[in-house]
C-alpha atoms as a PDB file:
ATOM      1  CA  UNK A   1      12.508  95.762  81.780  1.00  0.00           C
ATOM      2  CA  UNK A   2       9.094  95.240  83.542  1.00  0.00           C
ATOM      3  CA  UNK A   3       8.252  92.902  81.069  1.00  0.00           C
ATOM      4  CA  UNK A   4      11.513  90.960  81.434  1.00  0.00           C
ATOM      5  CA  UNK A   5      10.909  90.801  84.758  1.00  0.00           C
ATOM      6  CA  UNK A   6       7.673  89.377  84.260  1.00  0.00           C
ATOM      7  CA  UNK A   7       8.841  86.501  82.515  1.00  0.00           C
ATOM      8  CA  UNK A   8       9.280  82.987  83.780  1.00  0.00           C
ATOM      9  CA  UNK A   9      12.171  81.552  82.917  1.00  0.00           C
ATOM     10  CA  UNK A  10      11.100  79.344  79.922  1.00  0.00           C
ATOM     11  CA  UNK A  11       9.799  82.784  78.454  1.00  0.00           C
ATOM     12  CA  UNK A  12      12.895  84.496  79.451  1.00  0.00           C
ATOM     13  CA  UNK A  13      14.631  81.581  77.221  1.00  0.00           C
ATOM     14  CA  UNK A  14      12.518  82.190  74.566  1.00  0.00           C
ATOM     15  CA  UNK A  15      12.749  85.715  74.269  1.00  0.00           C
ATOM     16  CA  UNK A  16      16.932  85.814  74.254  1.00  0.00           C
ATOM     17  CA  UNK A  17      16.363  82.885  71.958  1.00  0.00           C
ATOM     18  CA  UNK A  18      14.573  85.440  69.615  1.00  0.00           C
ATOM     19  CA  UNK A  19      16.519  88.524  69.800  1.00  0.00           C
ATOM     20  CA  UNK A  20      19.476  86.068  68.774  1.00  0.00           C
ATOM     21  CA  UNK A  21      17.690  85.173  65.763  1.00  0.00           C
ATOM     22  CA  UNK A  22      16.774  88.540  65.022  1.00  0.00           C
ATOM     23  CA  UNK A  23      20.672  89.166  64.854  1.00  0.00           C
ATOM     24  CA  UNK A  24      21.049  86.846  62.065  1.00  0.00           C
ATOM     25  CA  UNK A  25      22.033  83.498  64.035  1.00  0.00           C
ATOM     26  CA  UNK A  26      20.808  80.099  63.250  1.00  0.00           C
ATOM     27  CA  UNK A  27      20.031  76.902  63.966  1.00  0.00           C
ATOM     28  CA  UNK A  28      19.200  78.475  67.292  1.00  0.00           C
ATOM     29  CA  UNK A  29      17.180  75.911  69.525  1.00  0.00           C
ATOM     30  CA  UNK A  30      16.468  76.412  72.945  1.00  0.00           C
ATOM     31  CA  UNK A  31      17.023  73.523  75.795  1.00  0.00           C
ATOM     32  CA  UNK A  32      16.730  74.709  79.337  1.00  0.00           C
ATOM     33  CA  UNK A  33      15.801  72.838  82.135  1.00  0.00           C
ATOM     34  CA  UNK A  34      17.188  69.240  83.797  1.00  0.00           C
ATOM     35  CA  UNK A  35      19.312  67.988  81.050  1.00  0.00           C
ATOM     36  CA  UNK A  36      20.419  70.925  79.186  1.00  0.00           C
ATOM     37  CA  UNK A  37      24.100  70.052  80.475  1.00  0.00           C
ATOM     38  CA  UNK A  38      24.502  73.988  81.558  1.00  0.00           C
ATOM     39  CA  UNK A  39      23.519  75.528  78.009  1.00  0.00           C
ATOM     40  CA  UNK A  40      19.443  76.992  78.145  1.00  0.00           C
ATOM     41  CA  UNK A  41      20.517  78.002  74.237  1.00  0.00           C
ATOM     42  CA  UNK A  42      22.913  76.744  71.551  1.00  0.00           C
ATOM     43  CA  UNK A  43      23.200  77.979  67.896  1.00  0.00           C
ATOM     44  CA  UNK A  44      25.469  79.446  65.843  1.00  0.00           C
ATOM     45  CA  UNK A  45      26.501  82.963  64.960  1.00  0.00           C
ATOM     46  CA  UNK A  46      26.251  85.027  62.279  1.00  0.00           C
ATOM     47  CA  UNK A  47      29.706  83.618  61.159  1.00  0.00           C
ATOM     48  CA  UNK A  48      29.517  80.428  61.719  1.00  0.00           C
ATOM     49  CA  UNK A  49      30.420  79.936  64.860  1.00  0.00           C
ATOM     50  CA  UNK A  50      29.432  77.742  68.027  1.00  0.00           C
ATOM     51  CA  UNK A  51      27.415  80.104  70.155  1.00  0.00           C
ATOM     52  CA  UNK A  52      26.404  78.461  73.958  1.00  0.00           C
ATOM     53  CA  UNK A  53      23.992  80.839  76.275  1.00  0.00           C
ATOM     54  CA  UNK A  54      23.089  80.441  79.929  1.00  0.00           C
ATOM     55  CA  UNK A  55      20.054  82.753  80.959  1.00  0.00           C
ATOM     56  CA  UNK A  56      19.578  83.757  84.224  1.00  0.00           C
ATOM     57  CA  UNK A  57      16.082  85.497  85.197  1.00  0.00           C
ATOM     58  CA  UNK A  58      17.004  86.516  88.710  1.00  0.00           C
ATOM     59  CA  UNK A  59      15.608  89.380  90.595  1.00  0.00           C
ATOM     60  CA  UNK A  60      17.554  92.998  90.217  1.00  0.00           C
ATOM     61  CA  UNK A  61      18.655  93.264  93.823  1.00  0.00           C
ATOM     62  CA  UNK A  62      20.318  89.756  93.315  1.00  0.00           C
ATOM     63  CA  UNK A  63      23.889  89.094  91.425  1.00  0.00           C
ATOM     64  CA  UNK A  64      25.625  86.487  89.349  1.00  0.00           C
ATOM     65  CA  UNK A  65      28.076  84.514  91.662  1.00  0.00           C
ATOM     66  CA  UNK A  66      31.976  82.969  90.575  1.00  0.00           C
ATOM     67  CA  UNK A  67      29.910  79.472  91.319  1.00  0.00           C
ATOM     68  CA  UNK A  68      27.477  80.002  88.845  1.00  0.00           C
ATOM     69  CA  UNK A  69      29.847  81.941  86.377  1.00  0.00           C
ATOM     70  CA  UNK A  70      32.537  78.624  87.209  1.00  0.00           C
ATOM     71  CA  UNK A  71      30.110  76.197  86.034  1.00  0.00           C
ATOM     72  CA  UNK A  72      28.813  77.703  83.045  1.00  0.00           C
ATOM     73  CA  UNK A  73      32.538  77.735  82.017  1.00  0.00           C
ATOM     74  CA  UNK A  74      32.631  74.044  82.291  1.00  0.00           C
ATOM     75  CA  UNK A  75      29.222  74.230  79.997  1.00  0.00           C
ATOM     76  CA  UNK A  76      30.937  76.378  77.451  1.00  0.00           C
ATOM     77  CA  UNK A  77      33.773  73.622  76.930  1.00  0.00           C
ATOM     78  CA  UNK A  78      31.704  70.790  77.291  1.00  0.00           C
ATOM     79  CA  UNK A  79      29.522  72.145  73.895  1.00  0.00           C
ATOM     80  CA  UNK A  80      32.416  72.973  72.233  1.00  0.00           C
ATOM     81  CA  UNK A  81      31.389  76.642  72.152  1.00  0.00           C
ATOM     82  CA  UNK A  82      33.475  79.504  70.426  1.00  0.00           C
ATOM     83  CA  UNK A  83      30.915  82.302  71.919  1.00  0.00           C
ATOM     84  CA  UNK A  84      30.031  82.023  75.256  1.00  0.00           C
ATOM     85  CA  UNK A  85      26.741  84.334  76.359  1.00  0.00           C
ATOM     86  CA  UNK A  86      25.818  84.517  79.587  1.00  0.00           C
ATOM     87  CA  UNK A  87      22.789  87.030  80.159  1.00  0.00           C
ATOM     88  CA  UNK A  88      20.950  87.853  83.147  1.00  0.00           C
ATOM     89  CA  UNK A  89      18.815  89.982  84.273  1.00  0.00           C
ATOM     90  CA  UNK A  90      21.052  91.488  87.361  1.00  0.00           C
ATOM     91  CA  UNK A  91      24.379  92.128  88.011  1.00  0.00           C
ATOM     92  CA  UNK A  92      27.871  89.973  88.168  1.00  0.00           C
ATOM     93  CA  UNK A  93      29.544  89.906  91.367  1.00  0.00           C
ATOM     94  CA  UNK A  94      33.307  91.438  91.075  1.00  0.00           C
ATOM     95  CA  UNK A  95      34.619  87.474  90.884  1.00  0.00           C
ATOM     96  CA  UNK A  96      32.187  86.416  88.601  1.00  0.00           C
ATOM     97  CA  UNK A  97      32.660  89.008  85.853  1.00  0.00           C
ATOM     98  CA  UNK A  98      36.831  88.553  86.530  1.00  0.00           C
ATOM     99  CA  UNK A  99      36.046  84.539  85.745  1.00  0.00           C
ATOM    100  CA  UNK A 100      34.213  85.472  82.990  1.00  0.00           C
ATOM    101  CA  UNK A 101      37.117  88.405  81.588  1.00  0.00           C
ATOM    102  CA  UNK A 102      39.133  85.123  82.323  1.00  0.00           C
ATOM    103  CA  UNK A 103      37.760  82.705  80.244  1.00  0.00           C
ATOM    104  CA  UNK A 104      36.008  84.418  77.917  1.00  0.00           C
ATOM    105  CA  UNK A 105      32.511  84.357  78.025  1.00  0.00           C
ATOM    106  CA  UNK A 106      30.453  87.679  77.498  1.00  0.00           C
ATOM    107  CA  UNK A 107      28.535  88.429  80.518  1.00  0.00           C
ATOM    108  CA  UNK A 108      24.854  90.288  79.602  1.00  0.00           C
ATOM    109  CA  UNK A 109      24.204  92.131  82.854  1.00  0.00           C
ATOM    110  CA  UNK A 110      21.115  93.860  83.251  1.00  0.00           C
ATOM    111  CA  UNK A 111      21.861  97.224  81.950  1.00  0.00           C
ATOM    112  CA  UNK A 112      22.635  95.501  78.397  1.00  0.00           C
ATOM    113  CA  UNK A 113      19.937  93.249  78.470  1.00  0.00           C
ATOM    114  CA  UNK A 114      17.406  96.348  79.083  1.00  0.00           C
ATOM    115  CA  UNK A 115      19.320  97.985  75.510  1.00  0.00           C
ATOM    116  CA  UNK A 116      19.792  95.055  73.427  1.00  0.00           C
ATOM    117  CA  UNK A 117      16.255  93.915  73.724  1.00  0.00           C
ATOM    118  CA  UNK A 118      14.400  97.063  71.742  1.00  0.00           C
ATOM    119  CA  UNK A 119      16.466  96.928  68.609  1.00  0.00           C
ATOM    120  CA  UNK A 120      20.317  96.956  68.693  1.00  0.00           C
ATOM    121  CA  UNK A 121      22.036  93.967  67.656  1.00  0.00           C
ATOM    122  CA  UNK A 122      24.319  92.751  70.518  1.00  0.00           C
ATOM    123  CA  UNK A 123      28.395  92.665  69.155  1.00  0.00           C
ATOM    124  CA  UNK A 124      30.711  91.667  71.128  1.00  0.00           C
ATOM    125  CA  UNK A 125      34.600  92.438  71.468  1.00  0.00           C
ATOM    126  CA  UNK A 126      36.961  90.571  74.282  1.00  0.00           C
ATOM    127  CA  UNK A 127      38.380  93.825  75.453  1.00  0.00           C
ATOM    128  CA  UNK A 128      36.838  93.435  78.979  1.00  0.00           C
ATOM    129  CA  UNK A 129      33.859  91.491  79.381  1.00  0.00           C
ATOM    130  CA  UNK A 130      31.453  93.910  80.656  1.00  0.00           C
ATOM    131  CA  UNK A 131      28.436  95.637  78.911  1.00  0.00           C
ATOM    132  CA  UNK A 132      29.728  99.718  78.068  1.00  0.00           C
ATOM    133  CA  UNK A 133      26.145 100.230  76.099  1.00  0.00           C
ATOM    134  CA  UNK A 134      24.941 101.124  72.878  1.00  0.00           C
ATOM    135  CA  UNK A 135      27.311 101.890  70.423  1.00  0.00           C
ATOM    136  CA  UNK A 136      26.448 103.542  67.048  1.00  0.00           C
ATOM    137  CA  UNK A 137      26.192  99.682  64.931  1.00  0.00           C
ATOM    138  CA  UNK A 138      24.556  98.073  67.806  1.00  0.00           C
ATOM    139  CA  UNK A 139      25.167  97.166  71.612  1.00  0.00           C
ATOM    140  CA  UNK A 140      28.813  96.762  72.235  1.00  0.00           C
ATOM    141  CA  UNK A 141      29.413  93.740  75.021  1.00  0.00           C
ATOM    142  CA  UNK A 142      33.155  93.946  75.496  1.00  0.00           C
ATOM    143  CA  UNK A 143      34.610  90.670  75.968  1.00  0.00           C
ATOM    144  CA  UNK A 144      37.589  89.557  74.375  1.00  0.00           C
ATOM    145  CA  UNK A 145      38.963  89.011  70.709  1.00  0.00           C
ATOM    146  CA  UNK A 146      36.436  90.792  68.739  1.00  0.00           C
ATOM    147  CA  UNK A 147      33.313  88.496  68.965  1.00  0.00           C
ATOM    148  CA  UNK A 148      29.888  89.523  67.294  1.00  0.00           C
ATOM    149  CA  UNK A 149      26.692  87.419  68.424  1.00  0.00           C
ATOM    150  CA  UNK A 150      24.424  87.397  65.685  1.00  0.00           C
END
């Protein structure tokens, strides 16, 4: 994770940006910054379907908050997104990861970021939307409906 850490956030962009392609999704385009309308990546999955990510390069002792989780909710409906990803590099307050259980968006805390990035494919199921760890075909984000990114 030292190297994650390292990262500013257009490289932290750029390297979730990758490990999505590496698990097979496309037209994957990064946008981040003023502008990006609450989406820092956009693409579709493996299947076909309307992927939105919000990336969050925050510092370990820090967490996700409902605010942040609340908005990125509005982003997910106003890209018409069917997978909602939202990874970061700490953890999700106790409100922010029930908004996210909520509505449906897969929340990449730490801990899952640190195993999807050598070289498990992130899946994703909407069973509870918090990281449980590798699983034997890949990193299993629970999250609702089974969902696989990539």
């Amino acid at each position: 994770m030292a190297s994650i850490d390292a990262m500013n956030r257009r490289e932290f962009e750029q390297h979730i940006a990758g490990l999505l392609r590496r698990d097979d999704c496309t037209g994957v385009e990064v946008h981040g910054g003023s502008g990006d309308r609450g989406a820092d990546i956009t693409g579709y999955t493996a299947d076909g379907r309307r992927l939105v990510v919000q990336c969050r390069n925050f510092a370990s002792y820090r967490s996700v908050w409902s605010g942040e989780m609340q908005k990125f909710v509005g982003a997910r409906t106003l890209h018409r997104a069917d997978v909602a990803v939202y990874v970061a590099t700490c953890p999700f307050s106790r409100e922010a990861h029930d908004i996210a259980v909520q509505a449906g968006v897969t929340a990449v805390h730490r801990g899952l970021l640190e195993a999807w990035t050598p070289v498990r494919s992130c899946r994703c199921s909407r069973r509870s939307r918090t990281a449980e760890g590798p699983k034997s075909q890949g990193l299993v984000a629970t999250s609702g409906p089974d969902q696989r990114i990539g």
